[in-house]
PDB file of N, CA and C in Angstrom:
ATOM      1  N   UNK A   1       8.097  -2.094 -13.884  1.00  0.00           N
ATOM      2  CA  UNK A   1       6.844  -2.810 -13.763  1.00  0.00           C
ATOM      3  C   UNK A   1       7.019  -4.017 -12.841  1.00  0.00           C
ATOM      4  N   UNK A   2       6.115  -4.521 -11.870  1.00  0.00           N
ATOM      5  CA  UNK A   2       5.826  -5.139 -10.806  1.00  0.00           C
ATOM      6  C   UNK A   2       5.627  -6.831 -12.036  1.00  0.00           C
ATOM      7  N   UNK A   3       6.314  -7.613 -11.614  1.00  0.00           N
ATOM      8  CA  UNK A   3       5.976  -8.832 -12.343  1.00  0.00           C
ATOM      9  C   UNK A   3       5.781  -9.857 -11.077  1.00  0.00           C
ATOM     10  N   UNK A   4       5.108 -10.836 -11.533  1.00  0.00           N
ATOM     11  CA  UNK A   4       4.609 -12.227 -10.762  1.00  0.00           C
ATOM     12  C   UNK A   4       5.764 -12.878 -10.854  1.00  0.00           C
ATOM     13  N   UNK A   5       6.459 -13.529  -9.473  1.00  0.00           N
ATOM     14  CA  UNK A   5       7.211 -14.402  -9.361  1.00  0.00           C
ATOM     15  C   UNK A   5       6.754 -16.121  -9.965  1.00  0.00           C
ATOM     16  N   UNK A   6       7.890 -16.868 -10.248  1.00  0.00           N
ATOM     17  CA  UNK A   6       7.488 -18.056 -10.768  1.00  0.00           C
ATOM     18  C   UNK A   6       7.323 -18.888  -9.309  1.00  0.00           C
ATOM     19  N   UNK A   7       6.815 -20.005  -9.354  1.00  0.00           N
ATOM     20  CA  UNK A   7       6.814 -21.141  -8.250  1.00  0.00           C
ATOM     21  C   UNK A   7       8.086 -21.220  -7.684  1.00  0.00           C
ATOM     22  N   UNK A   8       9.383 -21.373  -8.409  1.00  0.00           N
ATOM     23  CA  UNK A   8      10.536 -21.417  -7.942  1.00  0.00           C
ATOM     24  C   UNK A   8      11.255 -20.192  -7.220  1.00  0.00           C
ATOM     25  N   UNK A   9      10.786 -19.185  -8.027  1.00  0.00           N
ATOM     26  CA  UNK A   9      11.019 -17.790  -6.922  1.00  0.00           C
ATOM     27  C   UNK A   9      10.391 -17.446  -5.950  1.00  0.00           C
ATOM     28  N   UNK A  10       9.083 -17.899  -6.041  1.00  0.00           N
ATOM     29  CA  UNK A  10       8.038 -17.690  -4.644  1.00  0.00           C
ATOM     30  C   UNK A  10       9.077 -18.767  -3.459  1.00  0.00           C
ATOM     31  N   UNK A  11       9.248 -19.874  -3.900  1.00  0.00           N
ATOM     32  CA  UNK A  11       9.337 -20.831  -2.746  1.00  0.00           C
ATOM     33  C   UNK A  11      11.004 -20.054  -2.110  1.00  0.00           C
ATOM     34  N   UNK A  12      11.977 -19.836  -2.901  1.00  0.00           N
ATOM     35  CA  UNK A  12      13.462 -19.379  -2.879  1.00  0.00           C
ATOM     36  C   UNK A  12      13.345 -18.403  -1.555  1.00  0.00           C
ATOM     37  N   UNK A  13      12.859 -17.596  -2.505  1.00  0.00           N
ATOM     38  CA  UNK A  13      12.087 -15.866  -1.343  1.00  0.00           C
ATOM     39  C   UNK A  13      11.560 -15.987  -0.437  1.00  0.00           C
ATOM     40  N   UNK A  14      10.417 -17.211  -0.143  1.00  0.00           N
ATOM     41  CA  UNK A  14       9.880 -17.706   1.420  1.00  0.00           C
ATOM     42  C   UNK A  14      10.881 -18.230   2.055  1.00  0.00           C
ATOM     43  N   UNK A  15      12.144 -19.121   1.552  1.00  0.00           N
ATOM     44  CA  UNK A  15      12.656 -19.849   2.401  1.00  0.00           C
ATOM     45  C   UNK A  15      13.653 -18.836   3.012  1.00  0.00           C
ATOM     46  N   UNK A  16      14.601 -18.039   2.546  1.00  0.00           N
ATOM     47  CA  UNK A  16      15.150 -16.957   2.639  1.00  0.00           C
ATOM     48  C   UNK A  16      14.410 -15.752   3.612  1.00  0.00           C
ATOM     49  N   UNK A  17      13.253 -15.496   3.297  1.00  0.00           N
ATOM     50  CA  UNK A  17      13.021 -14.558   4.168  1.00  0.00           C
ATOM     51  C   UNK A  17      12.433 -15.131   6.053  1.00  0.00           C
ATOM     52  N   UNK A  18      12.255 -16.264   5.893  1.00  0.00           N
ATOM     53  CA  UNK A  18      11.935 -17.617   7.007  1.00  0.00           C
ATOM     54  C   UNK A  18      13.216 -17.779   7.386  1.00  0.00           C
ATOM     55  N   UNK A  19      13.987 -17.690   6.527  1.00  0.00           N
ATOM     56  CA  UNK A  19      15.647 -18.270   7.680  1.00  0.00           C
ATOM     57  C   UNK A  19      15.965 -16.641   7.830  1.00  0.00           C
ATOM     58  N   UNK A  20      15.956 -15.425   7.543  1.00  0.00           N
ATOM     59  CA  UNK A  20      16.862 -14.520   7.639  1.00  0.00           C
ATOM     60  C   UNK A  20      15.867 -14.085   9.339  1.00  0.00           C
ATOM     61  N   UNK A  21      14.991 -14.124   8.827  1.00  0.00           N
ATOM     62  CA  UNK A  21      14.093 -12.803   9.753  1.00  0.00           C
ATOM     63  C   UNK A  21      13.464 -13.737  11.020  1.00  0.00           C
ATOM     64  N   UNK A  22      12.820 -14.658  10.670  1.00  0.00           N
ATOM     65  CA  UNK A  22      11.812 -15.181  11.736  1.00  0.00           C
ATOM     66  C   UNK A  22      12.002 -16.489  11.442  1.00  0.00           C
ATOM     67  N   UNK A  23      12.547 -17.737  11.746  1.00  0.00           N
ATOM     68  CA  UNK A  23      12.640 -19.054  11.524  1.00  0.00           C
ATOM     69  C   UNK A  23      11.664 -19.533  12.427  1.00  0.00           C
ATOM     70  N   UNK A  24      11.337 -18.701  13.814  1.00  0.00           N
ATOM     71  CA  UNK A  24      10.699 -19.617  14.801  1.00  0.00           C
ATOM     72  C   UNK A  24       9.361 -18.792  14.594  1.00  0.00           C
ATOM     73  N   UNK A  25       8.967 -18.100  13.867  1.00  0.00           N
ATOM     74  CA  UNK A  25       7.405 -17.457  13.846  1.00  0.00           C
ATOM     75  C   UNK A  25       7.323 -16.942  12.273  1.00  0.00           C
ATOM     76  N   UNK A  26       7.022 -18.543  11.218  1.00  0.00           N
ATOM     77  CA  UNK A  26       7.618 -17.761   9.830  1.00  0.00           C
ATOM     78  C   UNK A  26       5.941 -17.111   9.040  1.00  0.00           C
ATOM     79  N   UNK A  27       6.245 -17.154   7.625  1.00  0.00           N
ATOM     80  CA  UNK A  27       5.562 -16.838   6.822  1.00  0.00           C
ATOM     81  C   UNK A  27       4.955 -17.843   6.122  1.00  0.00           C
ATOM     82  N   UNK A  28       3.738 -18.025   6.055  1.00  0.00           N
ATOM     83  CA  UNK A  28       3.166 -19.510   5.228  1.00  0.00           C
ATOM     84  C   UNK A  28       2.321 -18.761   4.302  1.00  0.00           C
ATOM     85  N   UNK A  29       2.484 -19.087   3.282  1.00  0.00           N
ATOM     86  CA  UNK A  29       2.159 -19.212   1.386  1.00  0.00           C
ATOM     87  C   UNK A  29       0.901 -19.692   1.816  1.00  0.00           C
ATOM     88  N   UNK A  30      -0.192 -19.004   1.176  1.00  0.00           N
ATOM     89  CA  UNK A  30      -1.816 -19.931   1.356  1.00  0.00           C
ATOM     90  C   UNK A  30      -1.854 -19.238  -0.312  1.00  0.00           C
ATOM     91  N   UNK A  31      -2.053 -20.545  -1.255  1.00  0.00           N
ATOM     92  CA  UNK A  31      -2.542 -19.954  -2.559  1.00  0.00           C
ATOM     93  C   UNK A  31      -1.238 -18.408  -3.005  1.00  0.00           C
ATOM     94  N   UNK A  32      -2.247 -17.407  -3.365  1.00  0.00           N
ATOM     95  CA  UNK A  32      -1.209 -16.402  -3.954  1.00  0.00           C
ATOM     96  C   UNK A  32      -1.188 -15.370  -3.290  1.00  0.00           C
ATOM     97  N   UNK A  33      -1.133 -15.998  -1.489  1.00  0.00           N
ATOM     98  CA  UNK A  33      -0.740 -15.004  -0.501  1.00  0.00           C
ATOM     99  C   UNK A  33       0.168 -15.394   0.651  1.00  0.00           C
ATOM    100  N   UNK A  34       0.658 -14.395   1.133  1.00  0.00           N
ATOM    101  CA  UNK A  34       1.596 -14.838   2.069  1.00  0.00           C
ATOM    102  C   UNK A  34       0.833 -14.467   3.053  1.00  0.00           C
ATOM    103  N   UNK A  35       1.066 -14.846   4.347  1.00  0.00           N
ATOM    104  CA  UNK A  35       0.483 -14.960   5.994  1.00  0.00           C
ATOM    105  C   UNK A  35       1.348 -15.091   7.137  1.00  0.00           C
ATOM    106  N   UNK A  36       1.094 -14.170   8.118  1.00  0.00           N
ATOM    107  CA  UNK A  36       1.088 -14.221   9.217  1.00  0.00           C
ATOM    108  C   UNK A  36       0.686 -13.263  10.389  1.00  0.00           C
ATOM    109  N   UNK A  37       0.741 -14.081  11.813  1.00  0.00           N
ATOM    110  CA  UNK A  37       0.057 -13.022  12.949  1.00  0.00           C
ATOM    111  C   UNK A  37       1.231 -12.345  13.585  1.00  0.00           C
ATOM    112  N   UNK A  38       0.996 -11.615  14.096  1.00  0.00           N
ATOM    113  CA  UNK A  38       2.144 -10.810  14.938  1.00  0.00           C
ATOM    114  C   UNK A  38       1.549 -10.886  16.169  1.00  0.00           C
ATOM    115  N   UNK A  39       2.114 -11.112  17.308  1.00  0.00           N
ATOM    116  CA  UNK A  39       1.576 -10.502  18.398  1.00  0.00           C
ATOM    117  C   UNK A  39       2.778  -9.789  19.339  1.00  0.00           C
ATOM    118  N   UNK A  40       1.863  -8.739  20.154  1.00  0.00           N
ATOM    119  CA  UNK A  40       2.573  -7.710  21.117  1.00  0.00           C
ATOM    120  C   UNK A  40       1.769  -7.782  21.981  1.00  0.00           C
ATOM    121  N   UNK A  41       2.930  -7.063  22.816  1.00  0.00           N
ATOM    122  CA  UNK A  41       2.732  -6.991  24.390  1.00  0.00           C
ATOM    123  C   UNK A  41       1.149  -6.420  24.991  1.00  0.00           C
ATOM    124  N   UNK A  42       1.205  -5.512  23.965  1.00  0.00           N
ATOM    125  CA  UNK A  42      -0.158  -4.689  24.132  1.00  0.00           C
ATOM    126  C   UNK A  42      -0.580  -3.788  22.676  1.00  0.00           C
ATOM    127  N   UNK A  43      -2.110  -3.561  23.122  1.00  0.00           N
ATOM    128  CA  UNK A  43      -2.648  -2.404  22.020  1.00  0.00           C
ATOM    129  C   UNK A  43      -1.993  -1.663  21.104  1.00  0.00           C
ATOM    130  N   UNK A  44      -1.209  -0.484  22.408  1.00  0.00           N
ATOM    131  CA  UNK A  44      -0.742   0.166  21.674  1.00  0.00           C
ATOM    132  C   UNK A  44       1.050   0.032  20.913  1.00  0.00           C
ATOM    133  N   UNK A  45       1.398  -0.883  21.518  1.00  0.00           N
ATOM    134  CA  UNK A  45       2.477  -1.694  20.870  1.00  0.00           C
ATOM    135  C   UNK A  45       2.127  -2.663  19.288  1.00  0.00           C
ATOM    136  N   UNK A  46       1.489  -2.798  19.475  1.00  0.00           N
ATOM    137  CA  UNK A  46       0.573  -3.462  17.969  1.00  0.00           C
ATOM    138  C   UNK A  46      -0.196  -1.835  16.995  1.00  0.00           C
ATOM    139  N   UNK A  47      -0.422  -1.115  17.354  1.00  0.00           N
ATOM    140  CA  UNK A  47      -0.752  -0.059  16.428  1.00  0.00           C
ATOM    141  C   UNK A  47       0.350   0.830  16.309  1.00  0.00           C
ATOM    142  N   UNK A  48       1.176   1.361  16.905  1.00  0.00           N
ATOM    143  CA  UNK A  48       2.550   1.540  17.063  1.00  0.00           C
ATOM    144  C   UNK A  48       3.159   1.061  16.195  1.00  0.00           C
ATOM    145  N   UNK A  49       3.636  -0.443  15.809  1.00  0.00           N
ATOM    146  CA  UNK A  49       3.882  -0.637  14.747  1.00  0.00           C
ATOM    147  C   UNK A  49       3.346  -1.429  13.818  1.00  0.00           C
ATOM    148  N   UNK A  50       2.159  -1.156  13.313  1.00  0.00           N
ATOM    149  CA  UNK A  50       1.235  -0.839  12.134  1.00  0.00           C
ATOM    150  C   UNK A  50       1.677   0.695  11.788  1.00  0.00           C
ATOM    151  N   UNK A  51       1.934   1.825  12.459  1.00  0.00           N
ATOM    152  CA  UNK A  51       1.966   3.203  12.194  1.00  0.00           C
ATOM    153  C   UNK A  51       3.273   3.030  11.515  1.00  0.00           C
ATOM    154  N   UNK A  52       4.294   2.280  11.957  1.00  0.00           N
ATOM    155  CA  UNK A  52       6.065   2.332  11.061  1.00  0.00           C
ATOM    156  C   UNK A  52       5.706   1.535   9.641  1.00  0.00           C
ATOM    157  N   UNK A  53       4.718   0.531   9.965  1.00  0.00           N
ATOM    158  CA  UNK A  53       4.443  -0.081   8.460  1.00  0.00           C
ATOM    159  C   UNK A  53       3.871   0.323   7.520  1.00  0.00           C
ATOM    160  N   UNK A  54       3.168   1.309   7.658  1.00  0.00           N
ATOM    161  CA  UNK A  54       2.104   2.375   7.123  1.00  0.00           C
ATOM    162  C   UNK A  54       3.337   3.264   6.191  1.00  0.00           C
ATOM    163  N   UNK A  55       3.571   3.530   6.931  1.00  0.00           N
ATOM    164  CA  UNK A  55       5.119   5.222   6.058  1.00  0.00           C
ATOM    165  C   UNK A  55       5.731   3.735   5.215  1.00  0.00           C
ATOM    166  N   UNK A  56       6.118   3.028   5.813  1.00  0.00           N
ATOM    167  CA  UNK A  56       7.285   1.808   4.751  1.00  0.00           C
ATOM    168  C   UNK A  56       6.289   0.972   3.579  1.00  0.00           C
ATOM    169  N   UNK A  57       4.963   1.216   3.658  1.00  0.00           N
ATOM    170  CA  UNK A  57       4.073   0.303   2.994  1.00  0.00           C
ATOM    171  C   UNK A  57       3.857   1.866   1.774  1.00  0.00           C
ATOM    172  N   UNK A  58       3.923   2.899   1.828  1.00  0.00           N
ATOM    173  CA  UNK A  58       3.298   3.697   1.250  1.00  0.00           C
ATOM    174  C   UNK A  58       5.025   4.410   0.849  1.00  0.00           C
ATOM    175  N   UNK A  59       6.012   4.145   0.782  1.00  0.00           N
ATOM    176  CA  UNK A  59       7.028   4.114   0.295  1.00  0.00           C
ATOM    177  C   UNK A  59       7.370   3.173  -0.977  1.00  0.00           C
ATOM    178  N   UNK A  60       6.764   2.277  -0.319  1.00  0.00           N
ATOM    179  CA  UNK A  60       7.178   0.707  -1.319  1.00  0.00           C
ATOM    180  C   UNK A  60       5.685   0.429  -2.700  1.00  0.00           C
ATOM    181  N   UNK A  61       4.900   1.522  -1.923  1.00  0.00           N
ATOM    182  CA  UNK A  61       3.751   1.475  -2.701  1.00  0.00           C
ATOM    183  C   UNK A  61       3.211  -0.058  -2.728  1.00  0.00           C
ATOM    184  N   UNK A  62       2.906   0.114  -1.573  1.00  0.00           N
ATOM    185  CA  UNK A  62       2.697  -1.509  -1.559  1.00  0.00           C
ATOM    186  C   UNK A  62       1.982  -1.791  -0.747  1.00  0.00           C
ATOM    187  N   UNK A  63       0.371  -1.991  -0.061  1.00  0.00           N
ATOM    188  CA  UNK A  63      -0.512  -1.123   1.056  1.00  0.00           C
ATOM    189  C   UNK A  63      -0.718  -3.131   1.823  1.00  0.00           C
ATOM    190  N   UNK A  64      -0.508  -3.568   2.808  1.00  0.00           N
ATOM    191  CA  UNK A  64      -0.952  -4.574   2.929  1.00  0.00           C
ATOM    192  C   UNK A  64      -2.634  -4.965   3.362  1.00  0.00           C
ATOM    193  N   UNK A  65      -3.359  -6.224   3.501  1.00  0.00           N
ATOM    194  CA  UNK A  65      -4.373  -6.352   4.199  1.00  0.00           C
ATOM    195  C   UNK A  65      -3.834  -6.695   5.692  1.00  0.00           C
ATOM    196  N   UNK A  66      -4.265  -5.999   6.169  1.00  0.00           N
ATOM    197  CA  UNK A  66      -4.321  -6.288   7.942  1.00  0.00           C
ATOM    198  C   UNK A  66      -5.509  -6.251   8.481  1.00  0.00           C
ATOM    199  N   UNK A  67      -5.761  -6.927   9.579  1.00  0.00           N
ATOM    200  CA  UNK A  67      -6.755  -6.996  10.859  1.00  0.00           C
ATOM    201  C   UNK A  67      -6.364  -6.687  12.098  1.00  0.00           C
ATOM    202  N   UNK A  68      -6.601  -5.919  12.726  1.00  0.00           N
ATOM    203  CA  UNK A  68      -6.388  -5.978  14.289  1.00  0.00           C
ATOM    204  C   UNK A  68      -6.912  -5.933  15.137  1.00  0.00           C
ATOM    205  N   UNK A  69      -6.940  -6.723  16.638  1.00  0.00           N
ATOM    206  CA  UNK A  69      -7.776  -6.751  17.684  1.00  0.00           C
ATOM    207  C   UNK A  69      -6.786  -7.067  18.795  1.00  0.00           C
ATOM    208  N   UNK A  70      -7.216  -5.761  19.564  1.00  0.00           N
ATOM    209  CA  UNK A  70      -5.662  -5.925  20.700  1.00  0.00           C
ATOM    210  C   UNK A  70      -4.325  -6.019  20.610  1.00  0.00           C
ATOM    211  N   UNK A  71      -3.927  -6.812  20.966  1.00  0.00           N
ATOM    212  CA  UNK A  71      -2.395  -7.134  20.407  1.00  0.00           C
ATOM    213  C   UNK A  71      -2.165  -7.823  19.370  1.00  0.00           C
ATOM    214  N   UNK A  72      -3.309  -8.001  18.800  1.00  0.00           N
ATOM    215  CA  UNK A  72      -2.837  -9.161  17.664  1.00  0.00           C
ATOM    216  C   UNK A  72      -2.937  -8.169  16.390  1.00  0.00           C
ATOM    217  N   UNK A  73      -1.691  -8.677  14.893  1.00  0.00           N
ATOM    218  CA  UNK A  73      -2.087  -8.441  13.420  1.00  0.00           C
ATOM    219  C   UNK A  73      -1.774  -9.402  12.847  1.00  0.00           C
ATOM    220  N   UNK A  74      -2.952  -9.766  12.037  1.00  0.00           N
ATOM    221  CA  UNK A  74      -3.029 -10.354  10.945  1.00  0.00           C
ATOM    222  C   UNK A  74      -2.602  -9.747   9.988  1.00  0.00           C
ATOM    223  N   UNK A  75      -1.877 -10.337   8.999  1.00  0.00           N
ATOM    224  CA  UNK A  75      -1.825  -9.655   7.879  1.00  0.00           C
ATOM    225  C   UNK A  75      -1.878 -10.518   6.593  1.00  0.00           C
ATOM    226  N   UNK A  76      -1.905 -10.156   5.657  1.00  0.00           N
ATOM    227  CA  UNK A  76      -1.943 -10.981   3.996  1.00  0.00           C
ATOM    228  C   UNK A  76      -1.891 -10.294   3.413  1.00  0.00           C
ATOM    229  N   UNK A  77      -0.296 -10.004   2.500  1.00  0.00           N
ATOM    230  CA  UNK A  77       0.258  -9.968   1.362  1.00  0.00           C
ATOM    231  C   UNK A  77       0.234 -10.886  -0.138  1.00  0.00           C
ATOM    232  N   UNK A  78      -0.879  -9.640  -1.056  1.00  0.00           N
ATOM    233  CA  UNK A  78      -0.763  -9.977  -2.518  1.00  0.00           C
ATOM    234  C   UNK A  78      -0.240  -9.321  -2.863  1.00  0.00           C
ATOM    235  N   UNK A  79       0.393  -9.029  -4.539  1.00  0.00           N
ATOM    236  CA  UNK A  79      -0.197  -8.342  -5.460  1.00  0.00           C
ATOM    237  C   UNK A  79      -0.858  -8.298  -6.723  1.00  0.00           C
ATOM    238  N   UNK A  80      -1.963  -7.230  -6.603  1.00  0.00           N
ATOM    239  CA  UNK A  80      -3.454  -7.634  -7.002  1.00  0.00           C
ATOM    240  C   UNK A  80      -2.820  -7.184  -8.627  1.00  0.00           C
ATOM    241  N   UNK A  81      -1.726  -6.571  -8.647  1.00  0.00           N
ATOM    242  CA  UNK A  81      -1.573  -5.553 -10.363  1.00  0.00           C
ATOM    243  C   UNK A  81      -0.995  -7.072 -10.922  1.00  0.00           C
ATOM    244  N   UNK A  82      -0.742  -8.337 -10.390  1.00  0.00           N
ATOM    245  CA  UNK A  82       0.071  -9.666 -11.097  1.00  0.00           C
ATOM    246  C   UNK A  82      -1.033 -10.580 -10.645  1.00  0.00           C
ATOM    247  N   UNK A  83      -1.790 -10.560  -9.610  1.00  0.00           N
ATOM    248  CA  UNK A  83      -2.958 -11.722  -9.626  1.00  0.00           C
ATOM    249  C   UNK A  83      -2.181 -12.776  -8.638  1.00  0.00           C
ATOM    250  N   UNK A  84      -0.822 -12.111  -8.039  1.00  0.00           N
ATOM    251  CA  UNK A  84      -0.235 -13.312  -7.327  1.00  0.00           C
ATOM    252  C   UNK A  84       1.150 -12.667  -6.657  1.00  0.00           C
ATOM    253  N   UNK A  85       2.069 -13.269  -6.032  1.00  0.00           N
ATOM    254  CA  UNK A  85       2.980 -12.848  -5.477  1.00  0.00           C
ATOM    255  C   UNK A  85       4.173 -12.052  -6.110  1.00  0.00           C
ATOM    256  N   UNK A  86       4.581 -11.206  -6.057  1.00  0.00           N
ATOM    257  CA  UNK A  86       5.931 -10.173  -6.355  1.00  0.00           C
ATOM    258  C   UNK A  86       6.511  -9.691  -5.595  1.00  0.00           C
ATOM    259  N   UNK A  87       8.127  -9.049  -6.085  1.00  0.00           N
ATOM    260  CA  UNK A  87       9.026  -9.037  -5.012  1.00  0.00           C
ATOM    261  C   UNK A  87       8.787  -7.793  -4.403  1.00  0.00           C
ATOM    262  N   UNK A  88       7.510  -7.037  -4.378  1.00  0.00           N
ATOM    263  CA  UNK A  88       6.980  -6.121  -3.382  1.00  0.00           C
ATOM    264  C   UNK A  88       6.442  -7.006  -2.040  1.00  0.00           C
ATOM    265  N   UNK A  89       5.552  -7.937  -1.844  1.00  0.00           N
ATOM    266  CA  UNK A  89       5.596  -8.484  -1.126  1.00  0.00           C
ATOM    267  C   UNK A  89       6.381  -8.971   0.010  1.00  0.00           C
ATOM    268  N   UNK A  90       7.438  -9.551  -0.749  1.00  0.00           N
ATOM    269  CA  UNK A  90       8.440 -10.192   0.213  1.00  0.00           C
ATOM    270  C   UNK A  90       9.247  -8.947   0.653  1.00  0.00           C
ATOM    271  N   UNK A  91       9.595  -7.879  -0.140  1.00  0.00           N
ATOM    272  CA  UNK A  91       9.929  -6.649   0.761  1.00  0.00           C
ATOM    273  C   UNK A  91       9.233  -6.204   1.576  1.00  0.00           C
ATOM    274  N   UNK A  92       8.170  -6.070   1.696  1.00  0.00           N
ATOM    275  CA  UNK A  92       7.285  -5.369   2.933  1.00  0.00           C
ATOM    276  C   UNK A  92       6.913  -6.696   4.138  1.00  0.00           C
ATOM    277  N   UNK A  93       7.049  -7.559   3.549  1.00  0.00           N
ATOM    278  CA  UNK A  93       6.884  -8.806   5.062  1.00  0.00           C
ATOM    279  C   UNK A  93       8.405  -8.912   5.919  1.00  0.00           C
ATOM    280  N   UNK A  94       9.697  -8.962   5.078  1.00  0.00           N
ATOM    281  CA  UNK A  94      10.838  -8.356   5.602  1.00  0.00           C
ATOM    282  C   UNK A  94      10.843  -7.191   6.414  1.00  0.00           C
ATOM    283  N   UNK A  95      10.179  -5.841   6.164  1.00  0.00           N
ATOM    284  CA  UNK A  95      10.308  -4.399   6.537  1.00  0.00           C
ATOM    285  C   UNK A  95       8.970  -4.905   8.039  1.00  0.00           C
ATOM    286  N   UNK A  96       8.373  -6.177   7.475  1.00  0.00           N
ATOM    287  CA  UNK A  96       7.583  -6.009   8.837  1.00  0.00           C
ATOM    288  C   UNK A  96       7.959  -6.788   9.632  1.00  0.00           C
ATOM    289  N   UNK A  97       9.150  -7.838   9.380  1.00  0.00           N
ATOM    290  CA  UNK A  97       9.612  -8.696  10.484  1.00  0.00           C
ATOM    291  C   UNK A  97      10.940  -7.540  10.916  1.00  0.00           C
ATOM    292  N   UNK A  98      11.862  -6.847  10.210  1.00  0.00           N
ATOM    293  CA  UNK A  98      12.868  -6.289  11.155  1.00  0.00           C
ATOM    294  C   UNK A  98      12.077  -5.407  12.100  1.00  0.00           C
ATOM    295  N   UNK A  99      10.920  -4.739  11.461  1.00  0.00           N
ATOM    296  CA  UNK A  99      10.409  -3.755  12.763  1.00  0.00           C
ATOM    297  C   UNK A  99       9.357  -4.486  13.769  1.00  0.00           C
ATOM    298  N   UNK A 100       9.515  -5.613  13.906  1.00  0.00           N
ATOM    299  CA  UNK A 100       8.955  -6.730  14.932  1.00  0.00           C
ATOM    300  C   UNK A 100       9.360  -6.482  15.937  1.00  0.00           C
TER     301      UNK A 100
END
């Protein structure tokens, strides 16, 4: 079963996944979601990989919110089964910074 991280594990897991993966383009906590944009070179370099996150998001059972327009994704990671952040989250924002 998927449990809600405490304040102290949310912050541990942001700082960790901010120094491992992306220090210079990180992840910012808004409330009981995590955030950030991606950008690529082009279109189809930005749906391209949305398509690798898709198979790894539906592995992890874990579907994110995204937006896209051109090269850009938005994305925001909950989970809705805890009302707040779990360590599904921070696995799939990892699985989306190595395939960056």
């Amino acid at each position: 079963m998927t449990e809600k991280l405490t304040e102290q594990d949310i912050a541990t897991a942001l700082q960790t996944l901010n120094n491992a993966t992306a220090p210079d383009h990180p992840w910012v906590r808004k409330g009981d979601t995590l955030q950030k944009t991606f950008t690529f070179k082009s279109f189809i370099r930005a749906f391209g990989w949305m398509s690798q996150i898709a198979i790894w998001a539906e592995k992890l059972n874990h579907h994110p919110q995204w937006y896209n327009v051109y090269n850009k994704v938005e994305v925001t990671l909950t989970t809705h089964d805890v009302n707040g952040l779990s360590e599904r989250d921070f696995s799939l924002a990892e699985k989306m910074d190595k395939f960056y």
